[in-house]
C-alpha atoms as a PDB file:
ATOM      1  CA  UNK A   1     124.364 101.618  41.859  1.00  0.00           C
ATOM      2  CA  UNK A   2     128.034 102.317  42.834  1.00  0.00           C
ATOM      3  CA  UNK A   3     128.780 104.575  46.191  1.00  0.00           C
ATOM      4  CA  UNK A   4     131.216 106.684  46.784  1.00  0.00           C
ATOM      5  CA  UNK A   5     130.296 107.557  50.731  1.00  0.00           C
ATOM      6  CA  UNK A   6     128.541 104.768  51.855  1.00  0.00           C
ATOM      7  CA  UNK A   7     128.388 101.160  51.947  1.00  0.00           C
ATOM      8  CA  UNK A   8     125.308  98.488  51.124  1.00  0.00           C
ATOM      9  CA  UNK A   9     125.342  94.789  51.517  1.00  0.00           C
ATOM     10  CA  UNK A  10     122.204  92.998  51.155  1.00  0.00           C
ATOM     11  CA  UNK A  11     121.425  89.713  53.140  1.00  0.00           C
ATOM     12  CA  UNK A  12     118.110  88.292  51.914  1.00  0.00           C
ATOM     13  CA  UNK A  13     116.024  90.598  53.266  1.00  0.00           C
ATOM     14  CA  UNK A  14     118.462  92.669  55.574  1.00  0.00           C
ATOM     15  CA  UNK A  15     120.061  95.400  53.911  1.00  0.00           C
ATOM     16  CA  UNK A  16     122.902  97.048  55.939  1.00  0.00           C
ATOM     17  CA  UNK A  17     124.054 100.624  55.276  1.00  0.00           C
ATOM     18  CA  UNK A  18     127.527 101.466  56.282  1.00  0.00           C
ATOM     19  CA  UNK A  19     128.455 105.505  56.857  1.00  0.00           C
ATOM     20  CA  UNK A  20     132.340 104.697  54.575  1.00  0.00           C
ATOM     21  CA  UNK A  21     134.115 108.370  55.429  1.00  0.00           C
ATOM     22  CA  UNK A  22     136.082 107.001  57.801  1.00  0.00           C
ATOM     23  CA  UNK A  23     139.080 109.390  57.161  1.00  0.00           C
ATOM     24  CA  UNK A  24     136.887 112.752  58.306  1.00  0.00           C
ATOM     25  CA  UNK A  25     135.058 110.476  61.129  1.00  0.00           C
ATOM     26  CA  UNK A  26     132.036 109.359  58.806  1.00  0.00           C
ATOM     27  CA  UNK A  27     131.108 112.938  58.846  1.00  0.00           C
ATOM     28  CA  UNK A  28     128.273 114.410  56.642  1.00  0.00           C
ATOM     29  CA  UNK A  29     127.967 116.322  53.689  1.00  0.00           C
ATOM     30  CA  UNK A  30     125.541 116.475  51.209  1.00  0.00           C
ATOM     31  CA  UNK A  31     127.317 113.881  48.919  1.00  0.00           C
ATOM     32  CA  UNK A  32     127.133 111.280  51.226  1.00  0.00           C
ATOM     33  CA  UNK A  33     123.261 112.331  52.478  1.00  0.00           C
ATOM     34  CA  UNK A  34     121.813 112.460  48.615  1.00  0.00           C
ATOM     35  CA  UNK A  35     123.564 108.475  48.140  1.00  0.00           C
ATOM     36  CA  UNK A  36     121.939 107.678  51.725  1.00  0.00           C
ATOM     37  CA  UNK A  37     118.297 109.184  50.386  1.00  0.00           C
ATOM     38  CA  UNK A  38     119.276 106.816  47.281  1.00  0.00           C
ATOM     39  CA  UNK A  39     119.717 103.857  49.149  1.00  0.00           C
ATOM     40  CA  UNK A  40     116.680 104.564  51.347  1.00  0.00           C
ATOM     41  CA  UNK A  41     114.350 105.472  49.152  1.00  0.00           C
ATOM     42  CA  UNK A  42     115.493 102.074  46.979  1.00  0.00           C
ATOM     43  CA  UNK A  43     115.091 100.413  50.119  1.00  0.00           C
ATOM     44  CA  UNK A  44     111.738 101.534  51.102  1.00  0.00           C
ATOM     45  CA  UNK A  45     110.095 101.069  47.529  1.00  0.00           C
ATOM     46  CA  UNK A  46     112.152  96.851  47.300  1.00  0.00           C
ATOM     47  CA  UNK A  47     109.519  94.142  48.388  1.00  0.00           C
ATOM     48  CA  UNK A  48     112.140  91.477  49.042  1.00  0.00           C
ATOM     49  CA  UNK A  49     113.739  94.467  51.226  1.00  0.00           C
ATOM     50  CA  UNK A  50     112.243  94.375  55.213  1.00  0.00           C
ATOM     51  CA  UNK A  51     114.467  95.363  57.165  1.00  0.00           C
ATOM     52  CA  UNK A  52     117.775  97.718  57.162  1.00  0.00           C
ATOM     53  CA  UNK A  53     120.947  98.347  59.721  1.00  0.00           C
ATOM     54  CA  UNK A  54     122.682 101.358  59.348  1.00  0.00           C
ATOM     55  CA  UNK A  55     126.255 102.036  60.588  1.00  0.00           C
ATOM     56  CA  UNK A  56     129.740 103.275  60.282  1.00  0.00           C
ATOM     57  CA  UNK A  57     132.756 101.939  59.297  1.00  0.00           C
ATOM     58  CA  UNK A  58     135.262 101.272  61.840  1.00  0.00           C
ATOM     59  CA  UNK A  59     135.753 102.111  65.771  1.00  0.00           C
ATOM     60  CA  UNK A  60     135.764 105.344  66.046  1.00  0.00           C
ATOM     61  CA  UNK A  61     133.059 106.859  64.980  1.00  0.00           C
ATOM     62  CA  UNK A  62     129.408 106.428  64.030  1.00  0.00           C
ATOM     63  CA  UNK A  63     129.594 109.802  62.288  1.00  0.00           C
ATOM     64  CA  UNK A  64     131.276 113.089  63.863  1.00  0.00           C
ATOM     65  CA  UNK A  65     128.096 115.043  62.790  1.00  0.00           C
ATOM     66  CA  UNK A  66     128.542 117.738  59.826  1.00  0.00           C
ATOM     67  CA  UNK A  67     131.606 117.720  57.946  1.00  0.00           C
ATOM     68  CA  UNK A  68     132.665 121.173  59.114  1.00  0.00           C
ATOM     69  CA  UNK A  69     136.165 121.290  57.521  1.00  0.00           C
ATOM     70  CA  UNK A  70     134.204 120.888  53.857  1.00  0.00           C
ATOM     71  CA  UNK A  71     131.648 123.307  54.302  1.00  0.00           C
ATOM     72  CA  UNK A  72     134.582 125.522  55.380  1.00  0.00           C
ATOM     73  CA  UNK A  73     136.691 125.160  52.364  1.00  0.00           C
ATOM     74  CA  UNK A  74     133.947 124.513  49.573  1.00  0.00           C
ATOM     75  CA  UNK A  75     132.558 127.018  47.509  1.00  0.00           C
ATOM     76  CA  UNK A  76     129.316 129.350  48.277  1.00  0.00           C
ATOM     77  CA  UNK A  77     127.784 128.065  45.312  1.00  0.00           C
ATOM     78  CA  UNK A  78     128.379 124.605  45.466  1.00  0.00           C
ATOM     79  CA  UNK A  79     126.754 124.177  48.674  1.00  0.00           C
ATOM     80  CA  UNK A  80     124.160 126.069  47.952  1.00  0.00           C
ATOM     81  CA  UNK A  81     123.525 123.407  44.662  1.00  0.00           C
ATOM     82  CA  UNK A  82     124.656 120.148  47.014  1.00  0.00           C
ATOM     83  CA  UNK A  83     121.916 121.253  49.550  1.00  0.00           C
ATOM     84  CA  UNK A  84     119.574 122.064  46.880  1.00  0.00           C
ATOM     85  CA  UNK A  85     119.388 118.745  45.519  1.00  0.00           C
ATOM     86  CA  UNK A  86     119.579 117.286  49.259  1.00  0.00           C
ATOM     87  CA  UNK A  87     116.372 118.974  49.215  1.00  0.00           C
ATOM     88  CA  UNK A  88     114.681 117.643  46.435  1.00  0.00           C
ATOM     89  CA  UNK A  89     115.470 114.355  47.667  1.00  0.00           C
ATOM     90  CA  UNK A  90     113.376 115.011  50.637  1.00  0.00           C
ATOM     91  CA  UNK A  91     116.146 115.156  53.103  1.00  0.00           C
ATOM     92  CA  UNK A  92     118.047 112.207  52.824  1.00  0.00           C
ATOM     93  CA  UNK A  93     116.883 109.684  56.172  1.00  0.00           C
ATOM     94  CA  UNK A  94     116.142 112.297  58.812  1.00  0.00           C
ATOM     95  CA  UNK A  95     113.444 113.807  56.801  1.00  0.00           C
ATOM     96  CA  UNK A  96     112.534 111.160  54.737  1.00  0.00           C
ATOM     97  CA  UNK A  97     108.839 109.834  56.328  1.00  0.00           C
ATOM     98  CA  UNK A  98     108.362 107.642  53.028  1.00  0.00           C
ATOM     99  CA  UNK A  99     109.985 105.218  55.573  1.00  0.00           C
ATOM    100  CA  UNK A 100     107.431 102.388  56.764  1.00  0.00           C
ATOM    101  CA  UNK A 101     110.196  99.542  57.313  1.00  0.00           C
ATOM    102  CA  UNK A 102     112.122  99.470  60.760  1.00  0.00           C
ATOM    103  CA  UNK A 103     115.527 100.729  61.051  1.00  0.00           C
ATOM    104  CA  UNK A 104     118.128  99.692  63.466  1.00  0.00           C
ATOM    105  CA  UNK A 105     121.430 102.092  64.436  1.00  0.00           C
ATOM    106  CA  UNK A 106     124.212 100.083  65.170  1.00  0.00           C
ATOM    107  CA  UNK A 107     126.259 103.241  66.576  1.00  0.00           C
ATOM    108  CA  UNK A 108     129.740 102.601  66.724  1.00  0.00           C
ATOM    109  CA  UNK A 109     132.232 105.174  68.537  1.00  0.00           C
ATOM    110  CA  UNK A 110     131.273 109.059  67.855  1.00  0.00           C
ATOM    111  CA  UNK A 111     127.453 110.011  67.543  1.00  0.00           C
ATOM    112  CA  UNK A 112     127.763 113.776  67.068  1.00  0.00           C
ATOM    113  CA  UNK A 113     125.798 116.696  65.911  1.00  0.00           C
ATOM    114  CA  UNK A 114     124.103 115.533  62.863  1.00  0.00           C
ATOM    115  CA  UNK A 115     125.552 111.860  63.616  1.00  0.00           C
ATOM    116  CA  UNK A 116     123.045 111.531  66.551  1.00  0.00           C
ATOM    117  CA  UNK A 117     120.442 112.731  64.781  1.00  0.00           C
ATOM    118  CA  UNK A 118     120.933 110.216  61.884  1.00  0.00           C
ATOM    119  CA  UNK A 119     120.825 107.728  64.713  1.00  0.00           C
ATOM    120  CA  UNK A 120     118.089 109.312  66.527  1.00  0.00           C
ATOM    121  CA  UNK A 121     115.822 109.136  62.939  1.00  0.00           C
ATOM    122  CA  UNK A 122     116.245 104.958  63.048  1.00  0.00           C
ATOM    123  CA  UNK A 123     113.725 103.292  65.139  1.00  0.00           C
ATOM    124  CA  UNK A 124     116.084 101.403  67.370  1.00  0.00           C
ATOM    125  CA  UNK A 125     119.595 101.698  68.671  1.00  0.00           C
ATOM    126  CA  UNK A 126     122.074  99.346  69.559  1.00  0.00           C
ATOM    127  CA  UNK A 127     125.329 101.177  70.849  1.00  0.00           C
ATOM    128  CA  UNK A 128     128.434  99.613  71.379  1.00  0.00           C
ATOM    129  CA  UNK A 129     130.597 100.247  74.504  1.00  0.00           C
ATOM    130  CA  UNK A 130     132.898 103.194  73.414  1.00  0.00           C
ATOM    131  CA  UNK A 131     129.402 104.697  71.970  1.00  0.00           C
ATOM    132  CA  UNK A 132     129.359 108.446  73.514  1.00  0.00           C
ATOM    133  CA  UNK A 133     126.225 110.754  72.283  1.00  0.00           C
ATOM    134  CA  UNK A 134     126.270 114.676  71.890  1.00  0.00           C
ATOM    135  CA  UNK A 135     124.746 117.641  70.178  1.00  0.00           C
ATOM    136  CA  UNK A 136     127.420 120.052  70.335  1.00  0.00           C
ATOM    137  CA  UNK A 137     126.049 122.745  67.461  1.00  0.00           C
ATOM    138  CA  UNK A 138     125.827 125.679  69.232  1.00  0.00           C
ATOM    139  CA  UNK A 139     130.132 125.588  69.917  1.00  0.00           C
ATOM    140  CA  UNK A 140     130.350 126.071  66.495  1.00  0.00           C
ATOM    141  CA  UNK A 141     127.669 128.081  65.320  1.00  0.00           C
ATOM    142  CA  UNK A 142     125.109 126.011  64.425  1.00  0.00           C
ATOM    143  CA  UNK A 143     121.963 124.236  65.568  1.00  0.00           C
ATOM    144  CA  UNK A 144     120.834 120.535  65.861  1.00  0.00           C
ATOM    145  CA  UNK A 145     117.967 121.138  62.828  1.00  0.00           C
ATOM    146  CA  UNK A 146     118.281 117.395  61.277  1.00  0.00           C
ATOM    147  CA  UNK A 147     115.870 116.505  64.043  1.00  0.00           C
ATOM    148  CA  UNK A 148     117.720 116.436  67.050  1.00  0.00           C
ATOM    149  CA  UNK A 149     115.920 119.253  68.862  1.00  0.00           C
ATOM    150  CA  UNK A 150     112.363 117.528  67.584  1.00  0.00           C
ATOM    151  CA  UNK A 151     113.543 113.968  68.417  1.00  0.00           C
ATOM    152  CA  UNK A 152     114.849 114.591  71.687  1.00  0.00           C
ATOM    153  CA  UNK A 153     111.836 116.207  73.347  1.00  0.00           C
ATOM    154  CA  UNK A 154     109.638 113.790  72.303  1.00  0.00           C
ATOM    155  CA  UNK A 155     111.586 110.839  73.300  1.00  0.00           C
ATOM    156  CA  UNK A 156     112.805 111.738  76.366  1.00  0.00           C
ATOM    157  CA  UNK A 157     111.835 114.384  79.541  1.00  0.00           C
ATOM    158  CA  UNK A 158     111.631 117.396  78.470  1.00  0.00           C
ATOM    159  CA  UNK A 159     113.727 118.980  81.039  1.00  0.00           C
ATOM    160  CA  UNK A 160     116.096 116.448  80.666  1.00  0.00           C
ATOM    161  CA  UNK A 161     116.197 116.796  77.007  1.00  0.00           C
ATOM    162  CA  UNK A 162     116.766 120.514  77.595  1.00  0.00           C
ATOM    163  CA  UNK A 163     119.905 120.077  79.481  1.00  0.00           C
ATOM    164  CA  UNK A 164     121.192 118.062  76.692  1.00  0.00           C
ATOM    165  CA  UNK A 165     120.512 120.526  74.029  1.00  0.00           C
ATOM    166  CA  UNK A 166     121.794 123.594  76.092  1.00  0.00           C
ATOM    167  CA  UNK A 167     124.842 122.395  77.615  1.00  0.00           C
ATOM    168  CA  UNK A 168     125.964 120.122  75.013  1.00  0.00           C
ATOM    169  CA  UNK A 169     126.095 116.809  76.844  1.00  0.00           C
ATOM    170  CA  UNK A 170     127.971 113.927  76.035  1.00  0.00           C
ATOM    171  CA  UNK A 171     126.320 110.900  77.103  1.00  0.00           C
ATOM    172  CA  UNK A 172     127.727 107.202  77.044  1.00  0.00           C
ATOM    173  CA  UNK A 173     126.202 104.498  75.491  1.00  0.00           C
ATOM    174  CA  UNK A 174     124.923 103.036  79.168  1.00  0.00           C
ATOM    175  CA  UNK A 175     123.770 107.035  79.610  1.00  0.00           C
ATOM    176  CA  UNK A 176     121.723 106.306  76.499  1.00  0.00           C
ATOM    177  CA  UNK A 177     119.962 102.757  77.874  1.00  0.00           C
ATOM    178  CA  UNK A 178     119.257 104.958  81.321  1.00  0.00           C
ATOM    179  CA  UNK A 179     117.585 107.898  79.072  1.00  0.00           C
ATOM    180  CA  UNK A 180     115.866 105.482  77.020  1.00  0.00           C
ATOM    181  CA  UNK A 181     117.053 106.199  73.507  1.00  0.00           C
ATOM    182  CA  UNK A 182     119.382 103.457  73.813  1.00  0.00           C
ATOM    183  CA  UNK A 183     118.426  99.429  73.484  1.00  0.00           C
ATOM    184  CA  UNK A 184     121.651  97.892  74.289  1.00  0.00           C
ATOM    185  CA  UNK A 185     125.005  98.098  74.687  1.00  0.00           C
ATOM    186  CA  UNK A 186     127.568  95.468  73.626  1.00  0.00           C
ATOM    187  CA  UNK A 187     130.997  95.268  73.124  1.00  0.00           C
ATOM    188  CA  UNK A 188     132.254  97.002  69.420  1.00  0.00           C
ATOM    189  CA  UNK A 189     133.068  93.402  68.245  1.00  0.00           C
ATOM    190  CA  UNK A 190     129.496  92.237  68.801  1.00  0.00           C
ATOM    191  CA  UNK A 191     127.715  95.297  67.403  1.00  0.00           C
ATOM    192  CA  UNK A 192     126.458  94.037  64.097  1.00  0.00           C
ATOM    193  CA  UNK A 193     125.979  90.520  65.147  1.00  0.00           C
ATOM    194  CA  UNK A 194     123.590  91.976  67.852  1.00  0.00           C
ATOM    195  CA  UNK A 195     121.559  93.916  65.194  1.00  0.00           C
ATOM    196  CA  UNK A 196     121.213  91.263  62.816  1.00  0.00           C
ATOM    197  CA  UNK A 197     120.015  89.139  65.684  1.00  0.00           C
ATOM    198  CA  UNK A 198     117.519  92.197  66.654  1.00  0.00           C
ATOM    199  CA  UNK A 199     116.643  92.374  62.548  1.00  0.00           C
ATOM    200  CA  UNK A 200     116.236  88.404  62.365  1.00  0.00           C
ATOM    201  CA  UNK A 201     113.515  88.326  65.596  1.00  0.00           C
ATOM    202  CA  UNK A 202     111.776  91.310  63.795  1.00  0.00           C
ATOM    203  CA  UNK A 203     111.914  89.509  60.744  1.00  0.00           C
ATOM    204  CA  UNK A 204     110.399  86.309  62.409  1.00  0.00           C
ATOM    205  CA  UNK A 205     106.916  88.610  62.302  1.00  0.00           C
ATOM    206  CA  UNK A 206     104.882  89.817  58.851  1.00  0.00           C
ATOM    207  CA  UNK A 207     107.200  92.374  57.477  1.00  0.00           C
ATOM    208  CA  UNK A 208     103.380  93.860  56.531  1.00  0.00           C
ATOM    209  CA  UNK A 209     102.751  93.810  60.246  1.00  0.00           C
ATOM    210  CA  UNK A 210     105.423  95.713  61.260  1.00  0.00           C
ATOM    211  CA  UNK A 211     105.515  98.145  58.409  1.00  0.00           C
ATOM    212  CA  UNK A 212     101.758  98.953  59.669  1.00  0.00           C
ATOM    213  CA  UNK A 213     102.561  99.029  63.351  1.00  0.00           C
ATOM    214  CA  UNK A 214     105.380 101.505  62.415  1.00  0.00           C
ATOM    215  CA  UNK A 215     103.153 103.864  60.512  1.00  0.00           C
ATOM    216  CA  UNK A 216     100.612 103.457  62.918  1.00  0.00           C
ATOM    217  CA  UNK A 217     102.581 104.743  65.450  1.00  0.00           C
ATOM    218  CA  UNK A 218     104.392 107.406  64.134  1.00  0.00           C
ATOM    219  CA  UNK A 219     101.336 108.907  62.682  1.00  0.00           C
ATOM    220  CA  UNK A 220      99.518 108.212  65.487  1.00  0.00           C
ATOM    221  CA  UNK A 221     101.878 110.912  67.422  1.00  0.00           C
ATOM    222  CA  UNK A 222     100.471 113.858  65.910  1.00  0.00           C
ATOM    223  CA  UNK A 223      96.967 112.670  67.003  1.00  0.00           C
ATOM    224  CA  UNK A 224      94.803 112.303  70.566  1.00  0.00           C
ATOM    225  CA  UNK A 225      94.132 109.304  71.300  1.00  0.00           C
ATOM    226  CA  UNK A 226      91.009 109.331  69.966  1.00  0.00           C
ATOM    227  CA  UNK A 227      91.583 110.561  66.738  1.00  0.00           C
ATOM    228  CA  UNK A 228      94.846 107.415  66.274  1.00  0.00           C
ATOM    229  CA  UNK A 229      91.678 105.085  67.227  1.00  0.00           C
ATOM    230  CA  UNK A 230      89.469 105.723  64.511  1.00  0.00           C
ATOM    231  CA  UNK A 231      91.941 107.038  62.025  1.00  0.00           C
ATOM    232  CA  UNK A 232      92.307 105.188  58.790  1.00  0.00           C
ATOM    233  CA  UNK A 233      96.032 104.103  58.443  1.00  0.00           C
ATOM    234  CA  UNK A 234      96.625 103.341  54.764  1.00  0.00           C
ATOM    235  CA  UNK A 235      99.153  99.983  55.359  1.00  0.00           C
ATOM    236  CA  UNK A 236      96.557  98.771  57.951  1.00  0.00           C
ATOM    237  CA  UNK A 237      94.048  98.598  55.186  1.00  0.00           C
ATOM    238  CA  UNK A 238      96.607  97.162  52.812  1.00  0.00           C
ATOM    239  CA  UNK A 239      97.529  94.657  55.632  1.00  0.00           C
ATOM    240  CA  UNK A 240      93.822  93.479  56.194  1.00  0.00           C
ATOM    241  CA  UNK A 241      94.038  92.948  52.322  1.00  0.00           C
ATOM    242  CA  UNK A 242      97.015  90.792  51.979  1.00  0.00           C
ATOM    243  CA  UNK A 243      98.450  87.170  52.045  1.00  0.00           C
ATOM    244  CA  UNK A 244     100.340  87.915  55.328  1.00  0.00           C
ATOM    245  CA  UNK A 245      96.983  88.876  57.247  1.00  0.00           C
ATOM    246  CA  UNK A 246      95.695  84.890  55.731  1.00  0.00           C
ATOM    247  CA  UNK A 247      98.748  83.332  56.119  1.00  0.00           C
ATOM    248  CA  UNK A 248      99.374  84.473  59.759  1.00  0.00           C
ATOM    249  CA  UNK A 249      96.530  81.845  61.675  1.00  0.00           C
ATOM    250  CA  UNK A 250      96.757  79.734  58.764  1.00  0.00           C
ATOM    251  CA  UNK A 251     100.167  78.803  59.654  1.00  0.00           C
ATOM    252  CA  UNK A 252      99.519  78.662  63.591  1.00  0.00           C
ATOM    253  CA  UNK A 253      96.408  76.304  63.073  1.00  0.00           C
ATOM    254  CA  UNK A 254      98.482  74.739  60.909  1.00  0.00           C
ATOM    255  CA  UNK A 255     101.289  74.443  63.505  1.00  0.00           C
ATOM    256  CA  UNK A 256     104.181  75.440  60.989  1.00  0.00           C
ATOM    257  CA  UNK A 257     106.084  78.588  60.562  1.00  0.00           C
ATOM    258  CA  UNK A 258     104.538  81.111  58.357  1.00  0.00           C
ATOM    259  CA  UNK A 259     105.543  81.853  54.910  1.00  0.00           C
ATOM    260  CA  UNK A 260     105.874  85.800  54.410  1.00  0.00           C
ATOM    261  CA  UNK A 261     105.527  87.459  51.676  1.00  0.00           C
ATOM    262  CA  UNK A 262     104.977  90.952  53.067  1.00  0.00           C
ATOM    263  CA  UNK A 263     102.408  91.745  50.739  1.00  0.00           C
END
């Protein structure tokens, strides 16, 4: 499929997703979320897919969060049709939990408003060193409801993630590593080299494996402890099923690298 917004380049079994706006700041509207629930969702249901990168193109910005000026000078009814089929789609990534592969931000420059949260919805981030983090909504009239408000107190203090929400805090990309929603920081011309190196150790493990470990432990959130223990998680019982789950001590009694086939 051809994009208009975005950008996808497929390395075996790394796909990378590039925000391609670059003249509003990579901001978001609903043309560019329905082609990233597109790409997603074609990523999610690819076996030779395992792992993806998303991130913007060029220096300056991640994405600037909600592309204000459009909504401003669009149509009523447009929108109201764009959003309606944003939707339908299941929200694009930051609602989208038919996710079970990892996903790895590389955040580039500005991670603003709806930017952060698109960040915040991938399971790691790698920042680069001009990366600066904020939720500034409410100066404009809005609120952070892609997941930012969710995210945040669940990652992070809850205090802490208060005084982010309320005050509108910009945080740095070594304010991130300190608050924990941050893996590393590097400098811009290392950022996608460093995720593809975090992408290629993840890879080095069943893709099954860590498909199940990431369902297991986002689903085990909602649950006591007790309940995540016994609870039947449907890729672990897939996993215990498939060649990976064989192949795994086969290959270490065999004293050779395992051959994945995430299945």
């Amino acid at each position: 499929m051809d994009y208009k917004h975005i950008i996808v380049e497929k390395k075996e079994h790394l796909t990378i997703v590039t925000l391609n706006r670059p003249e509003v700041l990579n901001a978001l509207h609903p043309y560019i979320q329905l082609e990233l629930g597109q790409v997603f969702n074609e990523f999610e249901d690819d076996p030779n897919a395992w792992i993806a990168i998303l991130t913007g193109v060029g220096e300056k910005a991640f994405s600037a969060g909600a592309d204000l000026k459009w909504a401003a000078t669009t149509s009523a009814k447009e929108q109201r049709e764009a959003y309606a089929k944003v939707r339908n789609q299941a929200g694009y990534l930051i609602r989208n939990f038919r996710i079970t592969k990892p996903l790895i931000a590389a955040v580039n420059g500005l991670a603003f408003g709806g930017g952060f949260e698109l960040a915040l919805s991938c399971d790691l981030i790698i920042a680069a060193e001009n990366a600066t983090f904020c939720l500034p909504e409410p100066l404009v009239g809005r609120v952070p409801s892609g997941g930012g408000i969710h995210r945040l107190v669940r990652q992070i203090p809850y205090h802490i993630a208060m005084d982010i929400l309320f005050t509108r805090k910009r945080m740095s990309a070594q304010e991130g590593v300190q608050l924990d929603f941050v893996r590393k920081v590097v400098p811009f011309n290392q950022l996608i080299s460093e995720a593809e190196k975090t992408a290629n150790i993840i890879m080095e493990g069943s893709p099954l494996s860590i498909r199940t470990i990431k369902q297991m432990a986002n689903d085990g959130l909602e649950m006591t402890l007790r309940e995540a223990l016994f609870a039947n998680f449907p890729l672990f019982t897939k996993f215990l099923q498939s060649h990976d789950f064989i192949e795994g001590p086969k290959a270490f009694s065999e004293k050779r690298k395992p051959v994945w086939k995430g299945i």
